[in-house]
C-alpha atoms as a PDB file:
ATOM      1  CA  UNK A   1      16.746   8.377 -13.269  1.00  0.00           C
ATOM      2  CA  UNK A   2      15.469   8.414  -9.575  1.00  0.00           C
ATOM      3  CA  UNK A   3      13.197   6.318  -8.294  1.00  0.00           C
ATOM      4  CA  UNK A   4      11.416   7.498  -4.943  1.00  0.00           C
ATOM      5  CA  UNK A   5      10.303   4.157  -2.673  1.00  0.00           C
ATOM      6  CA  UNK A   6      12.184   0.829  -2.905  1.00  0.00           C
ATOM      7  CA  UNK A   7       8.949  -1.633  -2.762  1.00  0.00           C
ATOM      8  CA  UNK A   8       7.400  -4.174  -5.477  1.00  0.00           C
ATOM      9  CA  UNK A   9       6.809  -0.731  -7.440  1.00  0.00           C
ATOM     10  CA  UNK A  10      10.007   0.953  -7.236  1.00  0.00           C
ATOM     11  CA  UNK A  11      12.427  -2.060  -7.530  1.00  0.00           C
ATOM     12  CA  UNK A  12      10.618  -3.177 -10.711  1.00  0.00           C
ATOM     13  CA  UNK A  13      10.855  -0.029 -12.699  1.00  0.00           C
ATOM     14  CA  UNK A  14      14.467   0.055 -11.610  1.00  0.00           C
ATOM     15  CA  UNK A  15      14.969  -3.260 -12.778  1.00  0.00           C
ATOM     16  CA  UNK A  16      13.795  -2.146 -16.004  1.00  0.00           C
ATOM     17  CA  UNK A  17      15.772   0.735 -16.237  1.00  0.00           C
ATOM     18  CA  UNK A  18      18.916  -0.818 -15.250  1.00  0.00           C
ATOM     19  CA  UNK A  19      18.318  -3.941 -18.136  1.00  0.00           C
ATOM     20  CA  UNK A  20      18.026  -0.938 -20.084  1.00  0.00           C
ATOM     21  CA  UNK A  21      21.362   0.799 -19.602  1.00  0.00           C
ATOM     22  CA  UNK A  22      19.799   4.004 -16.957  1.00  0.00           C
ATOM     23  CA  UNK A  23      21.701   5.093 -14.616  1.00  0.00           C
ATOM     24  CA  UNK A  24      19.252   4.734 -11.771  1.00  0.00           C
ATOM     25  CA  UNK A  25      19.034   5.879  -8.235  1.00  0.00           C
ATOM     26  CA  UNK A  26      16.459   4.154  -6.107  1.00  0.00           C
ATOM     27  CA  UNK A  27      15.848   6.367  -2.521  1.00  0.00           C
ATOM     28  CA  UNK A  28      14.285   3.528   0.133  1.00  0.00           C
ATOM     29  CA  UNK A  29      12.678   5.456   3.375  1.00  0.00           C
ATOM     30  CA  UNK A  30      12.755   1.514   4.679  1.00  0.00           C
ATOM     31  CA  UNK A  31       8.681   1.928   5.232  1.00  0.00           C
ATOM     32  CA  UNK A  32       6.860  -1.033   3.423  1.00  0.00           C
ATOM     33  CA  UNK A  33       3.237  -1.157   3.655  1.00  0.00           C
ATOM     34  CA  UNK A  34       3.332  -4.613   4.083  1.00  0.00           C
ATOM     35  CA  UNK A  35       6.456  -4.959   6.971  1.00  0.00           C
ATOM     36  CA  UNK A  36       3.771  -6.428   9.665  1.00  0.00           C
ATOM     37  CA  UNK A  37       2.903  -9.254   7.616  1.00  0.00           C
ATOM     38  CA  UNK A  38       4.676 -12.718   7.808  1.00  0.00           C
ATOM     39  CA  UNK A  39       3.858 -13.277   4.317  1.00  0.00           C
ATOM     40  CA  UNK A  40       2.541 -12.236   0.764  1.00  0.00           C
ATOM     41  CA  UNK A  41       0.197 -14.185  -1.197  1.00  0.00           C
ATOM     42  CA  UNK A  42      -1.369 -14.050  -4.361  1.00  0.00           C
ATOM     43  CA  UNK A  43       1.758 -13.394  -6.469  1.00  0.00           C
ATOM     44  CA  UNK A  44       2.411 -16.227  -9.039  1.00  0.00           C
ATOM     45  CA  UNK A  45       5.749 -18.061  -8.213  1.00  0.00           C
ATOM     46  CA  UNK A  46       6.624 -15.979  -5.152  1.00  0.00           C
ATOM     47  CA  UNK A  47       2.931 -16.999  -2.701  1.00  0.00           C
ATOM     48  CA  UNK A  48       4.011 -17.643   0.570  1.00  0.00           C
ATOM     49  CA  UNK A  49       7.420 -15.333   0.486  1.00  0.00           C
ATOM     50  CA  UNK A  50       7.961 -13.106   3.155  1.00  0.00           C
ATOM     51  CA  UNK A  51       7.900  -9.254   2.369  1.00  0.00           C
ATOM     52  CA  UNK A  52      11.455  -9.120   3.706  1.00  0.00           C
ATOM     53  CA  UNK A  53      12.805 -11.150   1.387  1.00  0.00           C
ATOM     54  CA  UNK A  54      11.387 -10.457  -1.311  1.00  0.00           C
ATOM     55  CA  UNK A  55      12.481  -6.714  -0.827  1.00  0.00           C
ATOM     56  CA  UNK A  56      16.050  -8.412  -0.351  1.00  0.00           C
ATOM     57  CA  UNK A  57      15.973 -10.424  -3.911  1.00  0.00           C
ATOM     58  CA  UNK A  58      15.036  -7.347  -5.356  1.00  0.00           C
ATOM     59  CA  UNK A  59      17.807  -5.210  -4.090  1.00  0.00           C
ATOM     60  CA  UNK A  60      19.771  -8.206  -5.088  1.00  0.00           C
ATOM     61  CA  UNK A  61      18.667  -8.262  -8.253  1.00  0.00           C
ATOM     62  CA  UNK A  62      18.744  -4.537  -9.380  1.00  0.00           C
ATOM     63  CA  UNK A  63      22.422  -4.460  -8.052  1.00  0.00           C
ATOM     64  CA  UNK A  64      23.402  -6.744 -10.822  1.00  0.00           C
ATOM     65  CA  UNK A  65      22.505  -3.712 -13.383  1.00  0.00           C
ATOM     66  CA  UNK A  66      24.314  -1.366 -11.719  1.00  0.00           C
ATOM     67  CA  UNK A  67      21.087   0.309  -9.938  1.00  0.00           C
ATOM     68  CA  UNK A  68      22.210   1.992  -6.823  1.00  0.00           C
ATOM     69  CA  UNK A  69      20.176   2.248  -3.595  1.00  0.00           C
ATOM     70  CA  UNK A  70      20.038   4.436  -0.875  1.00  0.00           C
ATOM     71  CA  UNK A  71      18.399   4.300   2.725  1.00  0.00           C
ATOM     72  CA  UNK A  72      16.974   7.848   2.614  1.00  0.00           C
ATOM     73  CA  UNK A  73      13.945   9.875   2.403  1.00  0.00           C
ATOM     74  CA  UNK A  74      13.352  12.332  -0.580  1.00  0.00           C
ATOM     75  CA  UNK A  75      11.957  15.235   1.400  1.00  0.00           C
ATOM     76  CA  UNK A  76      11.887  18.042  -1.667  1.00  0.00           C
ATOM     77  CA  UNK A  77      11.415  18.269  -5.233  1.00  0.00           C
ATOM     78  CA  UNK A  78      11.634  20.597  -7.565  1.00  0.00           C
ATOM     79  CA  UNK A  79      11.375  20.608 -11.382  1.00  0.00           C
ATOM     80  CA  UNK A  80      13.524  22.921 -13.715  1.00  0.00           C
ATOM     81  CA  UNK A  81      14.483  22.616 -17.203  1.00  0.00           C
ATOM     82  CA  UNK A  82      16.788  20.077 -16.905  1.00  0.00           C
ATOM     83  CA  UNK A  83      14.217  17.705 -15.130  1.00  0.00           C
ATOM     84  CA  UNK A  84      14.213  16.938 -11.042  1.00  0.00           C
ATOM     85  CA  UNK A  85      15.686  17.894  -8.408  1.00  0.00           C
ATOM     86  CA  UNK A  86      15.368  15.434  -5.353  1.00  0.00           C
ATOM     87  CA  UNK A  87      16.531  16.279  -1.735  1.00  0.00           C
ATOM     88  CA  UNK A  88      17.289  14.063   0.419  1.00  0.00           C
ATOM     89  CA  UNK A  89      17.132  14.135   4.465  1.00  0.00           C
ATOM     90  CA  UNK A  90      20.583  12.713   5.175  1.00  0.00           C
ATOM     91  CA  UNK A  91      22.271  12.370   8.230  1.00  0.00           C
ATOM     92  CA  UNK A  92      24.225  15.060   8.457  1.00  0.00           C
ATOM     93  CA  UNK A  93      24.242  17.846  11.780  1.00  0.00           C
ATOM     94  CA  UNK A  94      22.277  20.663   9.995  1.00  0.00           C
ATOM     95  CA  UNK A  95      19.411  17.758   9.184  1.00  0.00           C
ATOM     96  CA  UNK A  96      20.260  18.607   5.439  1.00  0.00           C
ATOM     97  CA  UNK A  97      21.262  15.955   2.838  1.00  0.00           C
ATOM     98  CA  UNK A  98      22.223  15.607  -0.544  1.00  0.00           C
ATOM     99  CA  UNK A  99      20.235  16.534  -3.976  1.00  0.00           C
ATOM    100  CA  UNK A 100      20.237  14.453  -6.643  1.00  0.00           C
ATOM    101  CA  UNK A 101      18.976  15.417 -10.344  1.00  0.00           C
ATOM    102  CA  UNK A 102      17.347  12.920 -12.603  1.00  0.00           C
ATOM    103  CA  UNK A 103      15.634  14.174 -16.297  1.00  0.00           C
ATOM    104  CA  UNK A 104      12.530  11.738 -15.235  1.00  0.00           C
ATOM    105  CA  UNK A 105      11.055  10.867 -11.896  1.00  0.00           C
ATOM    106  CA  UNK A 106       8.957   7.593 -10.315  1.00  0.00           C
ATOM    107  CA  UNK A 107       7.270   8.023  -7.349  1.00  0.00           C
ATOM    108  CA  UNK A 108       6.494   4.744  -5.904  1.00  0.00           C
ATOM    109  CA  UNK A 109       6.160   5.743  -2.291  1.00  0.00           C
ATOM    110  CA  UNK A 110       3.403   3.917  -1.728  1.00  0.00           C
ATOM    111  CA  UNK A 111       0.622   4.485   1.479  1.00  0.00           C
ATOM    112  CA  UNK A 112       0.216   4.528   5.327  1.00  0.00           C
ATOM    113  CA  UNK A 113      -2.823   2.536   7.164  1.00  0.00           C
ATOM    114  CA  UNK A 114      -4.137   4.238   9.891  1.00  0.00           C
ATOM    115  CA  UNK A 115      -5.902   2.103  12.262  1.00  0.00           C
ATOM    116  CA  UNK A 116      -9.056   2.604  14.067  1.00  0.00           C
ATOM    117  CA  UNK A 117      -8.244   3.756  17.714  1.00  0.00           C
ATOM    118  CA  UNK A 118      -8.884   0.018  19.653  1.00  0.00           C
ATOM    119  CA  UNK A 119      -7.117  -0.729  22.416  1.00  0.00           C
ATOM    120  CA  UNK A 120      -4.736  -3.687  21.141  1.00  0.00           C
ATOM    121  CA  UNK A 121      -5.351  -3.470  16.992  1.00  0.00           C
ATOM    122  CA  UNK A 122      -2.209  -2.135  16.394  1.00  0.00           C
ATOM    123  CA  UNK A 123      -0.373  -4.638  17.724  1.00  0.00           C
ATOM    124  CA  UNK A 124      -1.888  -7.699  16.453  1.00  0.00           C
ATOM    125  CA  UNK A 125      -2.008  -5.892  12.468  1.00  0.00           C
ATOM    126  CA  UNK A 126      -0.476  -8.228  10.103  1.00  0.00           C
ATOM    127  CA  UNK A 127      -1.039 -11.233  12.886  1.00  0.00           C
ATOM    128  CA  UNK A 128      -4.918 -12.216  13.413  1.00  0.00           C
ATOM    129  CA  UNK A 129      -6.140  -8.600  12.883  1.00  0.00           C
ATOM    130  CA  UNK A 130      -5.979  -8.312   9.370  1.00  0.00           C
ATOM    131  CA  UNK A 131      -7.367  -6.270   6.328  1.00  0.00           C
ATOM    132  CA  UNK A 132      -7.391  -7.870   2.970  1.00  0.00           C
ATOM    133  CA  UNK A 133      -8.919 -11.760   3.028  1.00  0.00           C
ATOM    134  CA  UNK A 134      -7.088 -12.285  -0.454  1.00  0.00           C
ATOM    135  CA  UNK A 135      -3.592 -11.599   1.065  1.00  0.00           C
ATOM    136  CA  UNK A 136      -4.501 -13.850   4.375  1.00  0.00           C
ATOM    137  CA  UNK A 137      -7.991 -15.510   4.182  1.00  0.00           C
ATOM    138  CA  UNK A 138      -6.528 -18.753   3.009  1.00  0.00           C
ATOM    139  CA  UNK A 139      -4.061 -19.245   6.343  1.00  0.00           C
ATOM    140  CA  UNK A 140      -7.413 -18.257   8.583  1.00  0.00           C
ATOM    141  CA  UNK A 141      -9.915 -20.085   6.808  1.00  0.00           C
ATOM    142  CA  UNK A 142     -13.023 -22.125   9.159  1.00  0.00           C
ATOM    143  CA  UNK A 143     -12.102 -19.714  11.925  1.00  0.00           C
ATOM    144  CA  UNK A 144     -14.311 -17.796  14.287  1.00  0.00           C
ATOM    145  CA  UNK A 145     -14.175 -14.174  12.269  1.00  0.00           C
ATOM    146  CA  UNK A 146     -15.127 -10.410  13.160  1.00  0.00           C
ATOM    147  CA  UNK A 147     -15.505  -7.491  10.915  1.00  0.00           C
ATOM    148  CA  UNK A 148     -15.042  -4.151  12.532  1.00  0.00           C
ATOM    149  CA  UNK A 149     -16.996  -1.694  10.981  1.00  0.00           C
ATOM    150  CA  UNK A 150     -15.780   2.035  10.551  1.00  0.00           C
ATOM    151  CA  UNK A 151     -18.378   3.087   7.691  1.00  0.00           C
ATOM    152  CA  UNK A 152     -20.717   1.504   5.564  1.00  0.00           C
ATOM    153  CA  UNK A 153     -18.388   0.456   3.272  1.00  0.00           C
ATOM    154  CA  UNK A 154     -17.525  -2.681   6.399  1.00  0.00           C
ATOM    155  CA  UNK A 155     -20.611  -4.103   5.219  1.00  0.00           C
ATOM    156  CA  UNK A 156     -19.108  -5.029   2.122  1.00  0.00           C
ATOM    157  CA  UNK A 157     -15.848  -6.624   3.771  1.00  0.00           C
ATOM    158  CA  UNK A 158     -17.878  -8.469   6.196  1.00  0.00           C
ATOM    159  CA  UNK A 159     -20.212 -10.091   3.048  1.00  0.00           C
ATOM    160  CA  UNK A 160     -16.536 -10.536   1.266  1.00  0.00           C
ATOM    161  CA  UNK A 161     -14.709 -12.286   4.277  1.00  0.00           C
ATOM    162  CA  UNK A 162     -17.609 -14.695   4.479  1.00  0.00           C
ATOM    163  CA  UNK A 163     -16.444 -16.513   1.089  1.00  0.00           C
ATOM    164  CA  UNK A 164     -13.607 -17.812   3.551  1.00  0.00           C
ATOM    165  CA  UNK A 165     -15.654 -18.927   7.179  1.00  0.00           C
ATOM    166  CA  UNK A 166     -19.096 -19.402   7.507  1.00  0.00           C
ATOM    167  CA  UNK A 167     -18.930 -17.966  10.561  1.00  0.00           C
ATOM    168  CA  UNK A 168     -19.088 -13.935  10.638  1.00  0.00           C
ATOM    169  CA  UNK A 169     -19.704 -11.434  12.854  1.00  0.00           C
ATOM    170  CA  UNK A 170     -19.915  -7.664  12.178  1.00  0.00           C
ATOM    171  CA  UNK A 171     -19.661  -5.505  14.893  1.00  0.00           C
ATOM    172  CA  UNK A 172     -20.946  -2.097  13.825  1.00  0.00           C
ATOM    173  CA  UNK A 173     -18.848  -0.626  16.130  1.00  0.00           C
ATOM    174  CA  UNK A 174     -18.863   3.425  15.682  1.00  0.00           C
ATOM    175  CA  UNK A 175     -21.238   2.179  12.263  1.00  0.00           C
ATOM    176  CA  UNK A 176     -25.417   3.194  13.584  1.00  0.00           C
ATOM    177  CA  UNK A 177     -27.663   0.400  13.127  1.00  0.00           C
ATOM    178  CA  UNK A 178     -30.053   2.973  10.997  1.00  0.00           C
ATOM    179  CA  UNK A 179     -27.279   3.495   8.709  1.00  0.00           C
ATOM    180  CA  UNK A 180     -27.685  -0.112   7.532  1.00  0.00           C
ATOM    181  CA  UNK A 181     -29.717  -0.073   4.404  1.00  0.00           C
ATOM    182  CA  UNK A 182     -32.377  -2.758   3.785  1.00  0.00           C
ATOM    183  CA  UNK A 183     -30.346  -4.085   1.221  1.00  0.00           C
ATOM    184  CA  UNK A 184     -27.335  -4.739   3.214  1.00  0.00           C
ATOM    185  CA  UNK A 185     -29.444  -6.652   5.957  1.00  0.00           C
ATOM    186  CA  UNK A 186     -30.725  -8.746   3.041  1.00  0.00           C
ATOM    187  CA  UNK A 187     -27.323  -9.586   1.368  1.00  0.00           C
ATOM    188  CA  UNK A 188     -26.314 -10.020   5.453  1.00  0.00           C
ATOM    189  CA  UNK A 189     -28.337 -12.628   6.459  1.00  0.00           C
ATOM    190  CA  UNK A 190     -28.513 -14.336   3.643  1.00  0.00           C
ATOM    191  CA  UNK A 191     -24.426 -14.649   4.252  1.00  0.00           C
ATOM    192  CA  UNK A 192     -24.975 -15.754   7.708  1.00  0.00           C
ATOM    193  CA  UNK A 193     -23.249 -12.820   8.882  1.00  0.00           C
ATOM    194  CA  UNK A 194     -24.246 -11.706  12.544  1.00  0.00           C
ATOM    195  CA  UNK A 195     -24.607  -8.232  13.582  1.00  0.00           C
ATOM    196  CA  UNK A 196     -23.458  -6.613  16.692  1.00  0.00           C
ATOM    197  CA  UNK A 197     -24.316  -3.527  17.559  1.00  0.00           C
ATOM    198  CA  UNK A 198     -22.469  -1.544  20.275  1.00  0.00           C
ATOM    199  CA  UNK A 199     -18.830   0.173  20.519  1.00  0.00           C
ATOM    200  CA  UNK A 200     -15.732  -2.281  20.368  1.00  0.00           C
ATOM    201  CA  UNK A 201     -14.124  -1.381  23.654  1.00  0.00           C
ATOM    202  CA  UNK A 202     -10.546  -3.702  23.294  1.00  0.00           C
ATOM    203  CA  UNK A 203      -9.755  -6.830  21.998  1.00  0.00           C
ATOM    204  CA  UNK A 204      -8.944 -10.059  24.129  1.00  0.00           C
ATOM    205  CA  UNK A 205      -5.990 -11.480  23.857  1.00  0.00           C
ATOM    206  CA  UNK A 206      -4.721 -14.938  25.377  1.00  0.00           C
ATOM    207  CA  UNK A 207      -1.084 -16.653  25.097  1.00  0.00           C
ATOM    208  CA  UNK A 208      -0.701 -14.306  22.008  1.00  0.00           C
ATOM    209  CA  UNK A 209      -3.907 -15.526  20.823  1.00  0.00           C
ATOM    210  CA  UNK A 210      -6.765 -12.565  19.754  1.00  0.00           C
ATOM    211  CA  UNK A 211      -9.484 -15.140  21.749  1.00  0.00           C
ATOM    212  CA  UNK A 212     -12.483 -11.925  21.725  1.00  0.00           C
ATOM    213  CA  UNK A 213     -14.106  -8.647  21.194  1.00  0.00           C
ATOM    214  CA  UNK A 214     -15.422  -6.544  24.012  1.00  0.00           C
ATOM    215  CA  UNK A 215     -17.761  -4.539  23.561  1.00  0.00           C
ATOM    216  CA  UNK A 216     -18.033  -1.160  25.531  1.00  0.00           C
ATOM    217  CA  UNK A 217     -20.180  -0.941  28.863  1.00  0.00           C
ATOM    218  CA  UNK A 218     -21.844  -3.820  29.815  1.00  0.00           C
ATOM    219  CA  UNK A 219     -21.467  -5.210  25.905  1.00  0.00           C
ATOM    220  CA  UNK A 220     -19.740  -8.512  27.460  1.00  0.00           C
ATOM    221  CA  UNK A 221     -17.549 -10.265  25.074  1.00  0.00           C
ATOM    222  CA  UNK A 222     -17.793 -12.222  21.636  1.00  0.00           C
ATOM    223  CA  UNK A 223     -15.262 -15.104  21.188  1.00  0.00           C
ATOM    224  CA  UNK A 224     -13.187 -14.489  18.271  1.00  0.00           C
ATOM    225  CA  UNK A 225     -10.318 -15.748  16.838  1.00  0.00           C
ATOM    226  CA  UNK A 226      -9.906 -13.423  14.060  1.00  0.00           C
ATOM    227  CA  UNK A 227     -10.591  -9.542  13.014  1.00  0.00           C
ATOM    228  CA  UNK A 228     -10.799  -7.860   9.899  1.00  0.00           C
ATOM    229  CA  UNK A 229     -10.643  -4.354   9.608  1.00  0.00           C
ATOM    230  CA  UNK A 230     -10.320  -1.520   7.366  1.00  0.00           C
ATOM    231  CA  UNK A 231      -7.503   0.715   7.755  1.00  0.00           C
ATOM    232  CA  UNK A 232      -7.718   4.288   6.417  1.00  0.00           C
ATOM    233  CA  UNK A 233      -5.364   4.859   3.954  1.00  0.00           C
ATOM    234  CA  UNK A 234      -3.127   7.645   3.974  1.00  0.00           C
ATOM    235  CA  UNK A 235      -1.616   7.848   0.418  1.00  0.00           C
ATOM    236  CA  UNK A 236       2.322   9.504   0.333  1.00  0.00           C
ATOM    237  CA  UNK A 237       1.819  11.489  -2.494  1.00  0.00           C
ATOM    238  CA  UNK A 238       3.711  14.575  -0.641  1.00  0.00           C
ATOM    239  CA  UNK A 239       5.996  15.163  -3.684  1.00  0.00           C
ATOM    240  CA  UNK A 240       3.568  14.987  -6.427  1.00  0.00           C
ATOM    241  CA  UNK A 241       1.614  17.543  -4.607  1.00  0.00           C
ATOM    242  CA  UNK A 242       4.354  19.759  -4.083  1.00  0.00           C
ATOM    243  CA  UNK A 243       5.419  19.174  -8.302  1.00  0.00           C
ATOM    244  CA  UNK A 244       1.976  20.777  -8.573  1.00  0.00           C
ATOM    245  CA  UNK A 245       0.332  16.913 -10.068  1.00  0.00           C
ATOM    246  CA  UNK A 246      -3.170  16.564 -11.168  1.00  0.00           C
ATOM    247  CA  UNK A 247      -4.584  14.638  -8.365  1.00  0.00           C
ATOM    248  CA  UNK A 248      -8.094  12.347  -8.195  1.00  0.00           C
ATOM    249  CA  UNK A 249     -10.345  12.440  -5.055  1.00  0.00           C
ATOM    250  CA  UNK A 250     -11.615   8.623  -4.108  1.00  0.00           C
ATOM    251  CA  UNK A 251     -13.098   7.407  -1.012  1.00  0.00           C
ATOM    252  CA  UNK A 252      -9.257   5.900  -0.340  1.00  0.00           C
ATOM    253  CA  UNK A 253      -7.741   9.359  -0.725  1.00  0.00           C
ATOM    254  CA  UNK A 254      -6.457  11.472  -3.247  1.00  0.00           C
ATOM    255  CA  UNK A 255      -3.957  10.082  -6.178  1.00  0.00           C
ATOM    256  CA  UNK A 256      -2.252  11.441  -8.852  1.00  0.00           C
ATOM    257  CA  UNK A 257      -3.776  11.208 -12.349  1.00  0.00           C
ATOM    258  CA  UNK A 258      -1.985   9.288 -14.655  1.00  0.00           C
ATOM    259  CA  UNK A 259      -2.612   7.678 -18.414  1.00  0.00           C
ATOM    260  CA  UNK A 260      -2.138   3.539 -18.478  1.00  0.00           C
ATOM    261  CA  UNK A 261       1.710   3.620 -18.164  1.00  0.00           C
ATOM    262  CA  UNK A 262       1.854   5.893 -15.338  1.00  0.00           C
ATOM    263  CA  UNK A 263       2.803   9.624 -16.250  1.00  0.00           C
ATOM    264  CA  UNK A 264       1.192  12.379 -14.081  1.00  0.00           C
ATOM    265  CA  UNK A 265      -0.146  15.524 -15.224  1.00  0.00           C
ATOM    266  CA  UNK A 266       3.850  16.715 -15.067  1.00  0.00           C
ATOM    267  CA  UNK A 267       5.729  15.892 -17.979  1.00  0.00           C
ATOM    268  CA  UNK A 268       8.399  13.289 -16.499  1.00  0.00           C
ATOM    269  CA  UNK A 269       6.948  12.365 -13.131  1.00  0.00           C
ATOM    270  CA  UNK A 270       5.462   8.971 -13.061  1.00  0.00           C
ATOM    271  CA  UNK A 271       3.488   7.553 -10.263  1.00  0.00           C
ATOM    272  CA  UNK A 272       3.623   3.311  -9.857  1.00  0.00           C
ATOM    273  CA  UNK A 273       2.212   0.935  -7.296  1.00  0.00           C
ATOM    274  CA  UNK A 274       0.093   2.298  -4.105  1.00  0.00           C
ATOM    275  CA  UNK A 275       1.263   6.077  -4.750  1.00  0.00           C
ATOM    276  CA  UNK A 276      -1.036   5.820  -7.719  1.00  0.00           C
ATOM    277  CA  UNK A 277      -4.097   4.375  -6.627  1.00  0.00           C
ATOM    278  CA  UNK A 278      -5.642   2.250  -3.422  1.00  0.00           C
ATOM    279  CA  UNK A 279      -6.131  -1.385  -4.734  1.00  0.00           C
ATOM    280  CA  UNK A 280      -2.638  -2.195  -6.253  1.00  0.00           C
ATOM    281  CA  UNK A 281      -1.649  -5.707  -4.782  1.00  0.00           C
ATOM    282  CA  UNK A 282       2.071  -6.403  -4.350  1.00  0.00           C
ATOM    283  CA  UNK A 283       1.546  -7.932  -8.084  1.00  0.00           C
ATOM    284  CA  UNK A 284      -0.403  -5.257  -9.561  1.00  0.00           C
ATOM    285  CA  UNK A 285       2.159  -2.622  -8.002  1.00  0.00           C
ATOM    286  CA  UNK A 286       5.311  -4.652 -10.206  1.00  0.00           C
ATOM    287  CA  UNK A 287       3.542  -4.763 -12.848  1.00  0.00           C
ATOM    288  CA  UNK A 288       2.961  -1.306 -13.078  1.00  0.00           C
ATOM    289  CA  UNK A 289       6.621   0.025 -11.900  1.00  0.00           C
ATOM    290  CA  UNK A 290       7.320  -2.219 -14.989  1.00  0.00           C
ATOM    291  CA  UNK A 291       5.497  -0.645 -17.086  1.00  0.00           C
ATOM    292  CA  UNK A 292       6.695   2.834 -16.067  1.00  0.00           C
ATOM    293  CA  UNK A 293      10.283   1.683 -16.308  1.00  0.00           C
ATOM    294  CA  UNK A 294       9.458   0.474 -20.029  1.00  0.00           C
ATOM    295  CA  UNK A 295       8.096   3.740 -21.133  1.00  0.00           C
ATOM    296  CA  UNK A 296      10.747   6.226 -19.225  1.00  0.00           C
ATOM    297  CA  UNK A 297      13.353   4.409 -21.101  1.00  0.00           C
ATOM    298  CA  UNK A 298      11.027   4.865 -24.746  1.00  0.00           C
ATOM    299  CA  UNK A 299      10.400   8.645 -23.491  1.00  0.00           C
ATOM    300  CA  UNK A 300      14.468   9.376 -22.865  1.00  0.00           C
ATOM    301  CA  UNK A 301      15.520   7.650 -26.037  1.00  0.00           C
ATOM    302  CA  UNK A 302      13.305   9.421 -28.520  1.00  0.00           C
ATOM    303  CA  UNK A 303      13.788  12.349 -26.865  1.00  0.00           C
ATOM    304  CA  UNK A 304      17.328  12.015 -27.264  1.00  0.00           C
ATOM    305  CA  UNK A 305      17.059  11.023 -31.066  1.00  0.00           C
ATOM    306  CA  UNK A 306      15.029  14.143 -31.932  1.00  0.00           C
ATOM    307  CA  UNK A 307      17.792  16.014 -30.132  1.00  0.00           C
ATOM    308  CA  UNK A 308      20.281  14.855 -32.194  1.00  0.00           C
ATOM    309  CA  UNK A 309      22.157  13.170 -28.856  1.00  0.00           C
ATOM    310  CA  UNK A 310      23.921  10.491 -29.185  1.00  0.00           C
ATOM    311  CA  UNK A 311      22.442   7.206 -27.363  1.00  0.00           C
END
């Protein structure tokens, strides 16, 4: 078995497959989604844990089955009759590594934000720019907060975010007043949300503090202590594309189709976590690399015993 991304996904349907007696190679690129963040929340028994070590107890704990893990990027697959074959970048001087052959493959390689182009977002992500008020709204509750809008799906965060501070501002930012719909300046002020119209020029940023917005031109500047924004996300889903997977167009991207334990469109390629749809949180992602690891193992052994194979 190879297992393609070594996050919440990845680890847990190697942890599965390793209980269950797989040989199992897990290939880590070392690119978590969730690196710029000091903490995760919303996971029963592990709130408040750092994404680095939880990645660590993982690793930790898949060891103890005899999962192996590289630090490696798959950067090719192919599928034959046998199953997979995986290559990986390596290190070597002719920039080609290793290929490794598995008879079923997870993909759990997860997505990329992209950023809106603001002078200074970058940098804060993860700090007191942030994206998802159920990972962080908790640790920046009562504070001053700002939406930036990129489409009129912002409205939406912007109504969301106000469950945590009663005090909201939207700045519609590259988001035309017009395109507002009488609905959303309802549901708007009946949050208490402000609106700003006008181009976010930077942010402001004081002893390491985000302290404002300004605005472009002669927009002057809103005092702010915190910024949500939405991130466009870039889904890795290279190597299902390149398998030839049935993938589903969303307003988050496109994802492989899979049934409810996670196999693709290509018999033996599974897809787990964020490299199978937008909205799975740290949680939802182990839960579903668990699942996949559960079924692989079902698929190999009857597959085996109508073979006639020996176990």
């Amino acid at each position: 078995m190879v297992v393609v991304g070594g996050g919440a996904a990845g680890l847990s349907a190697a942890l599965v497959l390793g209980r269950a007696r797989r040989r199992t190679l897990v290939v880590d690129a070392g690119e978590p989604r969730n690196a710029p963040a000091a903490h995760l929340h919303g996971y029963l028994s592990r709130d408040g844990m750092s994404p680095a070590e939880f990645l660590a107890v993982g690793r930790a704990e898949i060891a103890r089955y005899g999962v192996e893990l590289v630090r490696d990027r798959a950067v090719d697959v192919t599928r034959g009759d046998g199953g997979f074959a995986v290559r990986l970048a390596g290190g070597s001087p002719s920039g080609e590594g290793r290929t490794v052959r598995a008879r079923q493959l997870v993909l759990a390689t997860g997505l990329a934000d992209e950023l809106p182009p603001v002078p200074g977002l970058a940098e804060r992500f993860g700090r007191d720019v942030l994206h998802c008020p159920y990972c962080h709204g908790w640790e920046v509750r009562d504070r001053a907060f700002g939406v930036l809008a990129t489409s009129p799906a912002s409205v939406h965060q912007a109504l969301v975010v106000s469950q945590w501070s009663k005090d909201v501002t939207l700045f519609l930012h590259t988001l035309a007043e017009e395109e507002l719909t009488d609905e959303d300046r309802r549901r708007l002020d009946t949050a208490g949300v402000d609106v700003v119209p006008g181009e976010v020029a930077a942010l402001v940023v004081e002893e390491d503090r985000l302290t404002g917005i300004r605005l472009a031109g002669d927009g002057g500047e809103h005092a702010r202590e915190v910024l949500f924004v939405a991130p466009r996300p870039v889904p890795r889903t290279g190597l299902a594309v390149r398998l030839g997977a049935e993938t589903s167009r969303t307003p988050f991207g496109d994802y492989p189709v899979t049934d409810e334990r996670g196999l693709t469109s290509v018999p033996g390629l599974w897809a787990a976590g964020n490299a199978a749809g937008f909205a799975e949180q740290i949680v939802n992602a182990a839960s579903r690399g668990y699942r996949a690891g559960a079924a692989i193992n079902l698929e190999l052994l009857m597959a085996d015993l109508d073979a006639g194979g020996r176990r």
